[in-house]
C-alpha atoms as a PDB file:
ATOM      1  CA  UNK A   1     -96.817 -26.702-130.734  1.00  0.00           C
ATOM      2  CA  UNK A   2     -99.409 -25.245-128.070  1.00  0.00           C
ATOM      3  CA  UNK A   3     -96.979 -22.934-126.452  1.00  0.00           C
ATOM      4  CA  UNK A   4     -99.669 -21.584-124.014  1.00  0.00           C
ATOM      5  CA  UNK A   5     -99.653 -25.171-122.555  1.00  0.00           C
ATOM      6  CA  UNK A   6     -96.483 -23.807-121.013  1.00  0.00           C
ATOM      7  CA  UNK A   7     -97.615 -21.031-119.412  1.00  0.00           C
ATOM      8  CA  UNK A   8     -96.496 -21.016-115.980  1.00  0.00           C
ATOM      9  CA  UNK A   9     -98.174 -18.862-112.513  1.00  0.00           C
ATOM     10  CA  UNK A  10     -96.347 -20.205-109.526  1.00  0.00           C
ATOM     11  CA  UNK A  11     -94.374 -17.166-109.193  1.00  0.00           C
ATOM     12  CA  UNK A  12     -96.737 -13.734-108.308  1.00  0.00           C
ATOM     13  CA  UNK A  13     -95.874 -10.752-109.779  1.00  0.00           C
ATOM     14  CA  UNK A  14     -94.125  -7.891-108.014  1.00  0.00           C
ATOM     15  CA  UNK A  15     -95.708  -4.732-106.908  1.00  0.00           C
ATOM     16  CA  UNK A  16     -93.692  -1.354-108.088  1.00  0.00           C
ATOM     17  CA  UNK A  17     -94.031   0.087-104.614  1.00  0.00           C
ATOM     18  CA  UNK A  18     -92.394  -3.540-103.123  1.00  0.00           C
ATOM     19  CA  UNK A  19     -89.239  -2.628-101.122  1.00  0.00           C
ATOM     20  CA  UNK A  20     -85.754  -4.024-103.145  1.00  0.00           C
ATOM     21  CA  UNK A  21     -84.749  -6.218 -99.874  1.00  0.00           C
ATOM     22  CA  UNK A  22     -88.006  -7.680-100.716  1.00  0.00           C
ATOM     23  CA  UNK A  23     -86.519  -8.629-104.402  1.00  0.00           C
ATOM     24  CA  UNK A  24     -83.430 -10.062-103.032  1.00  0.00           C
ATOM     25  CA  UNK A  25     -85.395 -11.870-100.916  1.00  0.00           C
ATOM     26  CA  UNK A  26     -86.856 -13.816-103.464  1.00  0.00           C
ATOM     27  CA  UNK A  27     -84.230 -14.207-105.973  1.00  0.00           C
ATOM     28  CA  UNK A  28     -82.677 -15.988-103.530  1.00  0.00           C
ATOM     29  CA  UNK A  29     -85.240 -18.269-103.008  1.00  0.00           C
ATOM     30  CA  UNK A  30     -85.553 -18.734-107.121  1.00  0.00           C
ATOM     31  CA  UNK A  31     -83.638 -19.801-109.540  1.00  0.00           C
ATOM     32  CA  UNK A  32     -84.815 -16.911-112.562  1.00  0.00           C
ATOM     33  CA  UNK A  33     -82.706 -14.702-113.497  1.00  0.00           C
ATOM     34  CA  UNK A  34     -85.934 -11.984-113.877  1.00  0.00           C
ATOM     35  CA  UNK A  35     -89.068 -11.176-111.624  1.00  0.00           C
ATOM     36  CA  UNK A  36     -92.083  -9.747-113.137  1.00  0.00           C
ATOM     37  CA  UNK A  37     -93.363  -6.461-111.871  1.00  0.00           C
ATOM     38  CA  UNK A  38     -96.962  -4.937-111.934  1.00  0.00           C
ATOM     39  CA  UNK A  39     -98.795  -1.521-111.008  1.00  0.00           C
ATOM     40  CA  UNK A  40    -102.017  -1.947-110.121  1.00  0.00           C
ATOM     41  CA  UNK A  41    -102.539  -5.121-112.501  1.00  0.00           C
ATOM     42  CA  UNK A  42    -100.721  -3.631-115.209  1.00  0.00           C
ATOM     43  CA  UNK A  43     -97.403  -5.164-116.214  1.00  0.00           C
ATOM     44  CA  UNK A  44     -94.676  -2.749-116.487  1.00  0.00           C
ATOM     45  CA  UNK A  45     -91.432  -5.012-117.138  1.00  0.00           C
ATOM     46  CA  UNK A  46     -89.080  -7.145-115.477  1.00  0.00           C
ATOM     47  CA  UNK A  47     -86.574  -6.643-113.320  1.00  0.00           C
ATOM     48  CA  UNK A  48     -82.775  -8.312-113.063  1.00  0.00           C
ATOM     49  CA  UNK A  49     -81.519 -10.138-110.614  1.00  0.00           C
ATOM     50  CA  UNK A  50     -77.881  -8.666-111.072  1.00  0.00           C
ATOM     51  CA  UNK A  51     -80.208  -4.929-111.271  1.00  0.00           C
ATOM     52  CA  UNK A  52     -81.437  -6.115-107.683  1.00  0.00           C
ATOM     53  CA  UNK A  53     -78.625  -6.486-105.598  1.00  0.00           C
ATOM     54  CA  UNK A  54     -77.210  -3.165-106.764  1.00  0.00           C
ATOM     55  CA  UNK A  55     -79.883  -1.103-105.003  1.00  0.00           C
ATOM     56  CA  UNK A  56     -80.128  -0.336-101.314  1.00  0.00           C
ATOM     57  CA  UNK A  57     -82.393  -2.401 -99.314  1.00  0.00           C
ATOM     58  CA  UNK A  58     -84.126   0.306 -97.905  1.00  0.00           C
ATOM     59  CA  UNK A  59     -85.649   1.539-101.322  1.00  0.00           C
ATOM     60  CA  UNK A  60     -88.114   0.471-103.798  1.00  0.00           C
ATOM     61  CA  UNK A  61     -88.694  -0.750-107.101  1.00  0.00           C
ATOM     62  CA  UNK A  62     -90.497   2.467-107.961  1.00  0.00           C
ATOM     63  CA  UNK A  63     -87.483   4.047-106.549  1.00  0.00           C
ATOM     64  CA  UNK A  64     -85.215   2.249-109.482  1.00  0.00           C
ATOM     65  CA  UNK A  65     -88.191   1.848-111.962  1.00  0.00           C
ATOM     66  CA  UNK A  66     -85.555   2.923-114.899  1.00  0.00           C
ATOM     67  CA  UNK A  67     -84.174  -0.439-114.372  1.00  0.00           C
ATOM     68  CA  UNK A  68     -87.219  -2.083-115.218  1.00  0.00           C
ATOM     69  CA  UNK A  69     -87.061  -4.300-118.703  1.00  0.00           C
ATOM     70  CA  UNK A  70     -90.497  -4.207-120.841  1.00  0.00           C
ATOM     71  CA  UNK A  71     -90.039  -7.358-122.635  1.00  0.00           C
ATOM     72  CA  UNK A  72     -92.199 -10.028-123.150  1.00  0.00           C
ATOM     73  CA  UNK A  73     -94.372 -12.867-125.704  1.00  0.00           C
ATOM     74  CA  UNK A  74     -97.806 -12.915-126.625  1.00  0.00           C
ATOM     75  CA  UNK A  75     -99.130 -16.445-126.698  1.00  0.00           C
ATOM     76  CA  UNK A  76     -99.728 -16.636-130.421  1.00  0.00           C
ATOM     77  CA  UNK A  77     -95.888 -16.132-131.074  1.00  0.00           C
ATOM     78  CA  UNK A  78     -94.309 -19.145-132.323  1.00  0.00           C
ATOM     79  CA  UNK A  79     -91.850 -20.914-130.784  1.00  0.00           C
ATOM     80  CA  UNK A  80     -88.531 -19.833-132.432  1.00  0.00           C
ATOM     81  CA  UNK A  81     -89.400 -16.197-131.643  1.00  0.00           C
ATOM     82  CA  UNK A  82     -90.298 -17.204-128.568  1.00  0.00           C
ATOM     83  CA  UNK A  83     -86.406 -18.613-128.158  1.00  0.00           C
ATOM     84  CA  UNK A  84     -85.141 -15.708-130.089  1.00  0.00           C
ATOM     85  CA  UNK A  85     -86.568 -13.281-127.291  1.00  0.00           C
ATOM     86  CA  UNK A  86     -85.102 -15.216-124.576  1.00  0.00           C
ATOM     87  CA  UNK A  87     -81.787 -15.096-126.019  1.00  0.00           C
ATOM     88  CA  UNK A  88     -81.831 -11.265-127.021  1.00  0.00           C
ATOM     89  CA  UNK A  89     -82.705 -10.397-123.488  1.00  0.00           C
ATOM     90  CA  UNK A  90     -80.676 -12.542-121.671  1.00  0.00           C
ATOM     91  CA  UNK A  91     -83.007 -14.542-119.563  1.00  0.00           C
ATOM     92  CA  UNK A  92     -84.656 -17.666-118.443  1.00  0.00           C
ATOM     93  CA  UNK A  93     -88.128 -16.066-118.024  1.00  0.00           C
ATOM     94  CA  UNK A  94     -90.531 -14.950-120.435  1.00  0.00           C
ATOM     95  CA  UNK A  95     -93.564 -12.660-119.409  1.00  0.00           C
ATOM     96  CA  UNK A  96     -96.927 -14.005-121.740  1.00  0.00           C
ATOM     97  CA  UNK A  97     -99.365 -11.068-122.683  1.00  0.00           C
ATOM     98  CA  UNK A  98    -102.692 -11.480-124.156  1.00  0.00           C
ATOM     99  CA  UNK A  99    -103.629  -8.943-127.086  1.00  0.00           C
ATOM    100  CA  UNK A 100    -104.870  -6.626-124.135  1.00  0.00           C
ATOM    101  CA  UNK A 101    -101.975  -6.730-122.541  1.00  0.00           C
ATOM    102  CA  UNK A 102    -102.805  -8.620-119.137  1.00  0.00           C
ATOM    103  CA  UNK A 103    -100.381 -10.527-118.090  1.00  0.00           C
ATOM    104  CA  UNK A 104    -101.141 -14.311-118.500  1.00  0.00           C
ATOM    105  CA  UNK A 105     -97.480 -15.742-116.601  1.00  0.00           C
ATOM    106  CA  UNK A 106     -94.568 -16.702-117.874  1.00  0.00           C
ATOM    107  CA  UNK A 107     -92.447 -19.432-120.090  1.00  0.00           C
ATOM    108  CA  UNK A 108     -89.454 -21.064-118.339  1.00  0.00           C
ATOM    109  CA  UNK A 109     -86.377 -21.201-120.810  1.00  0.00           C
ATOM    110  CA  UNK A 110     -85.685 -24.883-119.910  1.00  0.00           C
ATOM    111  CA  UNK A 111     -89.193 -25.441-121.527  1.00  0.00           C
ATOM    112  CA  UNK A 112     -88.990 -23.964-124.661  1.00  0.00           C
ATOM    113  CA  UNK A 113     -85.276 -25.633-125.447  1.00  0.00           C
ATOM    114  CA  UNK A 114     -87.696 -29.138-124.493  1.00  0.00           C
ATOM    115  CA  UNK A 115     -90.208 -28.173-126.926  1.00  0.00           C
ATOM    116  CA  UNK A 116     -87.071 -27.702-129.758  1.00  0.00           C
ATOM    117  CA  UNK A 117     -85.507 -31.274-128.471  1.00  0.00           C
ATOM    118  CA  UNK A 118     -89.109 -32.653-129.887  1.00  0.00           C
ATOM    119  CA  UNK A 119     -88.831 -31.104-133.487  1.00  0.00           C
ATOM    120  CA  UNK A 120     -87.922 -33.364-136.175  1.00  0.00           C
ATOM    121  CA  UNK A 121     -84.456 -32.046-136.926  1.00  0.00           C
ATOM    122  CA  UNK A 122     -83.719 -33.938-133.212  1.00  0.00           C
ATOM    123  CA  UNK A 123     -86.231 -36.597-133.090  1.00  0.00           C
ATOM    124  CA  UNK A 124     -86.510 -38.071-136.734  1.00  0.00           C
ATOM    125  CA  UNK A 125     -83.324 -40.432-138.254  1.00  0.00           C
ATOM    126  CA  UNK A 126     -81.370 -38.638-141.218  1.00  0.00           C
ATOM    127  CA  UNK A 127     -78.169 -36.943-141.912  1.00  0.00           C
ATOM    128  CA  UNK A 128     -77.041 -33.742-141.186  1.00  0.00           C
ATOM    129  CA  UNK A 129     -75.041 -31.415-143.902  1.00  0.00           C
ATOM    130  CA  UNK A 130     -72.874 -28.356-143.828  1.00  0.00           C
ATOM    131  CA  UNK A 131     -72.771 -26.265-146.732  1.00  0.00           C
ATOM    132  CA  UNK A 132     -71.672 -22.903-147.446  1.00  0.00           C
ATOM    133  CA  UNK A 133     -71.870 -20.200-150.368  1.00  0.00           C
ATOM    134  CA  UNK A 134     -71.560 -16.615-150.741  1.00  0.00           C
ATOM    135  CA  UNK A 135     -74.763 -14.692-148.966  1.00  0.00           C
ATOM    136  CA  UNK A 136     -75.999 -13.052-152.242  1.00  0.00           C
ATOM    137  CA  UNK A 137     -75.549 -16.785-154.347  1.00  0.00           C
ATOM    138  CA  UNK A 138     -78.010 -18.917-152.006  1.00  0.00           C
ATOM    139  CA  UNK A 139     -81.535 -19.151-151.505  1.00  0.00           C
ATOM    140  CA  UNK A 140     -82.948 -21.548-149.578  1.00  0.00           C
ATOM    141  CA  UNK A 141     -85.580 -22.666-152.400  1.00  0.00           C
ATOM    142  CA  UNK A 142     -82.442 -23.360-154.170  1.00  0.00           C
ATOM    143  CA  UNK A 143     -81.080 -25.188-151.271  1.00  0.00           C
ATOM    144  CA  UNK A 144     -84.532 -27.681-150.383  1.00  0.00           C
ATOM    145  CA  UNK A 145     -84.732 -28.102-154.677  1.00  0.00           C
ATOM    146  CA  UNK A 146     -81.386 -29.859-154.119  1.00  0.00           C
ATOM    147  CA  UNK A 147     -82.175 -32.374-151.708  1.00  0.00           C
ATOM    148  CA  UNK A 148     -85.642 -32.716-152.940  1.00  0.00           C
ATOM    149  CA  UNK A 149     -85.001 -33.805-156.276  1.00  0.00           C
ATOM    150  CA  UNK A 150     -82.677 -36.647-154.608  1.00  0.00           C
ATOM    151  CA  UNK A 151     -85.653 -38.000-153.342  1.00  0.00           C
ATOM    152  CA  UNK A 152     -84.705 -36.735-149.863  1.00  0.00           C
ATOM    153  CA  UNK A 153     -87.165 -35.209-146.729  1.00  0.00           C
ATOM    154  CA  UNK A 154     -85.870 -31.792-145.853  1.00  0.00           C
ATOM    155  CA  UNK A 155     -86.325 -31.897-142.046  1.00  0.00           C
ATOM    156  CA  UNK A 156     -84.860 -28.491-141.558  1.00  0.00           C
ATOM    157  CA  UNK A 157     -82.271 -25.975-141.910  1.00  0.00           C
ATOM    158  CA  UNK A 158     -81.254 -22.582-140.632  1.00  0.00           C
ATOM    159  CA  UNK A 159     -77.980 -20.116-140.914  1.00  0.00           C
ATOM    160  CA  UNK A 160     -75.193 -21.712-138.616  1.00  0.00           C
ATOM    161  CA  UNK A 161     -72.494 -18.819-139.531  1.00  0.00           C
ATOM    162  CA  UNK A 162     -72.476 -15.780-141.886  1.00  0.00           C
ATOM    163  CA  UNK A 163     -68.312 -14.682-141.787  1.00  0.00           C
ATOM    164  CA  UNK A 164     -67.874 -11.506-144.138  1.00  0.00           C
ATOM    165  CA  UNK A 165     -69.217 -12.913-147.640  1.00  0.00           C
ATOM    166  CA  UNK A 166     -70.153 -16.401-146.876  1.00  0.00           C
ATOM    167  CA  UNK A 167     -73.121 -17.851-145.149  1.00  0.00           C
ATOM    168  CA  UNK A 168     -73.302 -21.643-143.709  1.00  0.00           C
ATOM    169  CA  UNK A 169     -76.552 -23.423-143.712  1.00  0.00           C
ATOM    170  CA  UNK A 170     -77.167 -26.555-141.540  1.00  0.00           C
ATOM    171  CA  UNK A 171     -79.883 -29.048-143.132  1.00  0.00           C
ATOM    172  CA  UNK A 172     -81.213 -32.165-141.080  1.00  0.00           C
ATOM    173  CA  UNK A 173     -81.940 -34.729-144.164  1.00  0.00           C
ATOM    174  CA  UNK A 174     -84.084 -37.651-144.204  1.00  0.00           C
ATOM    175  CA  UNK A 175     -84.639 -40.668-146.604  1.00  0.00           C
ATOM    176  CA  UNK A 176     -81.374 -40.641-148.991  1.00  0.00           C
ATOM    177  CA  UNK A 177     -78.072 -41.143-148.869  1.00  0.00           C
ATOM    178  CA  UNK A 178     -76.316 -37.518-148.117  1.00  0.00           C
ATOM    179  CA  UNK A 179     -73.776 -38.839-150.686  1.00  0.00           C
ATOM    180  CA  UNK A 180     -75.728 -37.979-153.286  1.00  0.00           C
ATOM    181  CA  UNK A 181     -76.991 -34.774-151.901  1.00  0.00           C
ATOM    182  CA  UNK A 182     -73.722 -33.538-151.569  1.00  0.00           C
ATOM    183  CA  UNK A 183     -72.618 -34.364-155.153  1.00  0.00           C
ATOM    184  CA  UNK A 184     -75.700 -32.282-155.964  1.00  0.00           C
ATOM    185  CA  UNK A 185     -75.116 -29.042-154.317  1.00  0.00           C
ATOM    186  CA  UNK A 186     -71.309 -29.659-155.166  1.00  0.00           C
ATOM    187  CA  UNK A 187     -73.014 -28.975-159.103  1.00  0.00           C
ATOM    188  CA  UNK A 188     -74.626 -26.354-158.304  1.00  0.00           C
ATOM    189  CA  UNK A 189     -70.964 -24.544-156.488  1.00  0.00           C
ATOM    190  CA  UNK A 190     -72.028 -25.090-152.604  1.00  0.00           C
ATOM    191  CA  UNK A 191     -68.783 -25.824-150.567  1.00  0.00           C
ATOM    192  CA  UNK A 192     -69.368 -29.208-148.207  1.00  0.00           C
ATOM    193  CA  UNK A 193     -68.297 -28.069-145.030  1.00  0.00           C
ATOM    194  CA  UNK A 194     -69.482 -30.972-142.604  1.00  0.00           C
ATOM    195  CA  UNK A 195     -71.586 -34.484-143.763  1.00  0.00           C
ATOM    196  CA  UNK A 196     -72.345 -36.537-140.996  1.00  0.00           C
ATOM    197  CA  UNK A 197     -74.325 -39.939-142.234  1.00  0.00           C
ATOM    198  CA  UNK A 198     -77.327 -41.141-139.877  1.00  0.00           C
ATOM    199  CA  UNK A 199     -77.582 -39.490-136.365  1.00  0.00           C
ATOM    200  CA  UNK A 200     -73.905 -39.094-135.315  1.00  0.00           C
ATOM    201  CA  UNK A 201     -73.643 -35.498-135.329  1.00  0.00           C
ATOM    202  CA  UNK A 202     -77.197 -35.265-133.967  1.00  0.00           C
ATOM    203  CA  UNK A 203     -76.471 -37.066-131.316  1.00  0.00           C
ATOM    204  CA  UNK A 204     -73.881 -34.537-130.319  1.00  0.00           C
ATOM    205  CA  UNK A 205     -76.378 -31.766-130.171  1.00  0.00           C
ATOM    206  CA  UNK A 206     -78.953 -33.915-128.127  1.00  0.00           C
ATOM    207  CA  UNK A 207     -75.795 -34.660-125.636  1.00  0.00           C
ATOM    208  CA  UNK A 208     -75.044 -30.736-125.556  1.00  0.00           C
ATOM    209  CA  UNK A 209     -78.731 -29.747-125.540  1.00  0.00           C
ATOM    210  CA  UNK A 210     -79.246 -32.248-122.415  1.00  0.00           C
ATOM    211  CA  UNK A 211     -76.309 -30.782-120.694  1.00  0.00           C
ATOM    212  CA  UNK A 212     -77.849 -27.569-120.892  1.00  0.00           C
ATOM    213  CA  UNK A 213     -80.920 -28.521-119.659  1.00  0.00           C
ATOM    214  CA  UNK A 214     -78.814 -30.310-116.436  1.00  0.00           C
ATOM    215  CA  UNK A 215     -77.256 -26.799-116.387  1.00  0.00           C
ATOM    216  CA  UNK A 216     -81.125 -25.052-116.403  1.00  0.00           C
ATOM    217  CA  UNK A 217     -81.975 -27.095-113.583  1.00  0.00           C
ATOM    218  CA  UNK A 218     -79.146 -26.733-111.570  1.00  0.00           C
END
C-alpha cells in the first residue's frame, strides 16, 4: 500500500505565535479533532481541539505551548502502525514527516480504516475462526502450520483478546472447509471459540467498519 498517496495539504499549518480565538476559529470550521502547529517551518506538535477551547481567546498558542502533542508518521511507516498511532493518540489526524523532519501533511483517519477495508482479510471469500490458548502455549507459526497443512490460505490473523492467561487469535481462512481446520487445532489443545463458514461474520465487520466510516464523515 502507497500510504504517501494519502498524504493530504488542504489544511495549513498553525503558527505558534497564532492567537487561540484564531484556533477555535477553525476547529469550528473542521471536522479534526487536531491542528498542526509550526515555528518558523519547523513542526512542533499538534494541538487538541478539546485543549483549544480551554484557553482564553485573547492568548496564544505559544502562550499554552505545553499543550502541544509531538506526535506524528513518517511516510515509510506501514500501515498498521500508522492505525496504531492514531488510536494511541486519540485522533483523526496524522502529521507525515520526512527523515528530516519537514512536515509533508497529514493522513485522515477515515483513510487509513479505507485502506484496511481493501486487505484481504475483508475483500477475499473464506472463513473466519476464533481460537484461544494460554499466552505462553501459542505461536503463531504453530497457528498458520495448522491451517496450512489443511490445504488452507492463511489470509490473516491478529490477537482479538488476551484475559489473564489466555490469548484469542482471529484468522481469516481461505480455500478449505474451517471444519477441518478446527478439528486440527482442536489436536493440537486450541479451544474453538467462534467458526463462522464463508463471509457471514465478515460481513458483520464490513457493516460495522462502514458505519464508522458514516460516523468519520459525519
Amino acid at each position: 500500500m502507497q500510504l504517501q498517496d494519502f498524504v493530504i495539504n488542504d489544511v495549513k499549518p498553525l503558527s505558534i505565535t497564532d492567537k487561540i480565538s484564531d484556533v477555535q476559529l477553525l476547529f469550528n470550521q473542521l471536522t479534526y479533532s487536531h491542528i498542526p502547529v509550526q515555528n518558523n517551518g519547523i513542526y512542533l506538535g499538534c494541538i487538541s481541539e478539546a485543549d483549544a477551547y480551554c484557553f482564553e481567546k485573547a492568548k496564544s498558542i505559544s502562550d499554552c505551548n505545553y499543550a502541544i502533542e509531538g506526535f506524528y508518521v513518517r511516510p515509510t511507516t506501514n500501515w498498521l502502525d500508522v492505525l496504531e498511532a492514531f488510536a494511541q493518540n486519540d485522533t483523526n489526524i496524522m502529521p507525515v514527516l520526512d527523515e528530516k523532519n519537514k512536515y509533508l501533511g497529514y493522513y485522515e483517519l477515515n483513510d487509513i480504516i479505507h485502506l484496511f477495508n481493501e486487505t484481504p482479510f475483508f475483500s477475499e471469500p473464506g472463513g473466519i475462526l476464533i481460537v484461544e490458548k494460554g499466552i505462553h502455549d501459542y505461536s503463531f507459526s504453530e497457528v498458520s502450520q495448522i491451517v496450512e497443512s489443511n490445504d488452507a490460505k492463511l489470509l490473516g490473523a491478529f490477537i482479538s483478546k488476551m484475559d489473564g492467561d489466555l490469548a484469542q487469535i482471529t484468522l481469516k481462512i481461505g480455500n478449505a472447509s474451517l471444519n477441518e481446520v478446527i478439528q486440527t487445532f482442536r489436536r493440537y489443545s486450541y479451544n474453538i471459540i467462534s467458526g463462522h463458514e464463508e463471509d457471514s461474520y465478515i460481513e458483520s465487520l464490513k457493516e460495522r467498519s462502514q458505519y464508522l466510516d458514516k460516523y468519520l464523515n459525519m
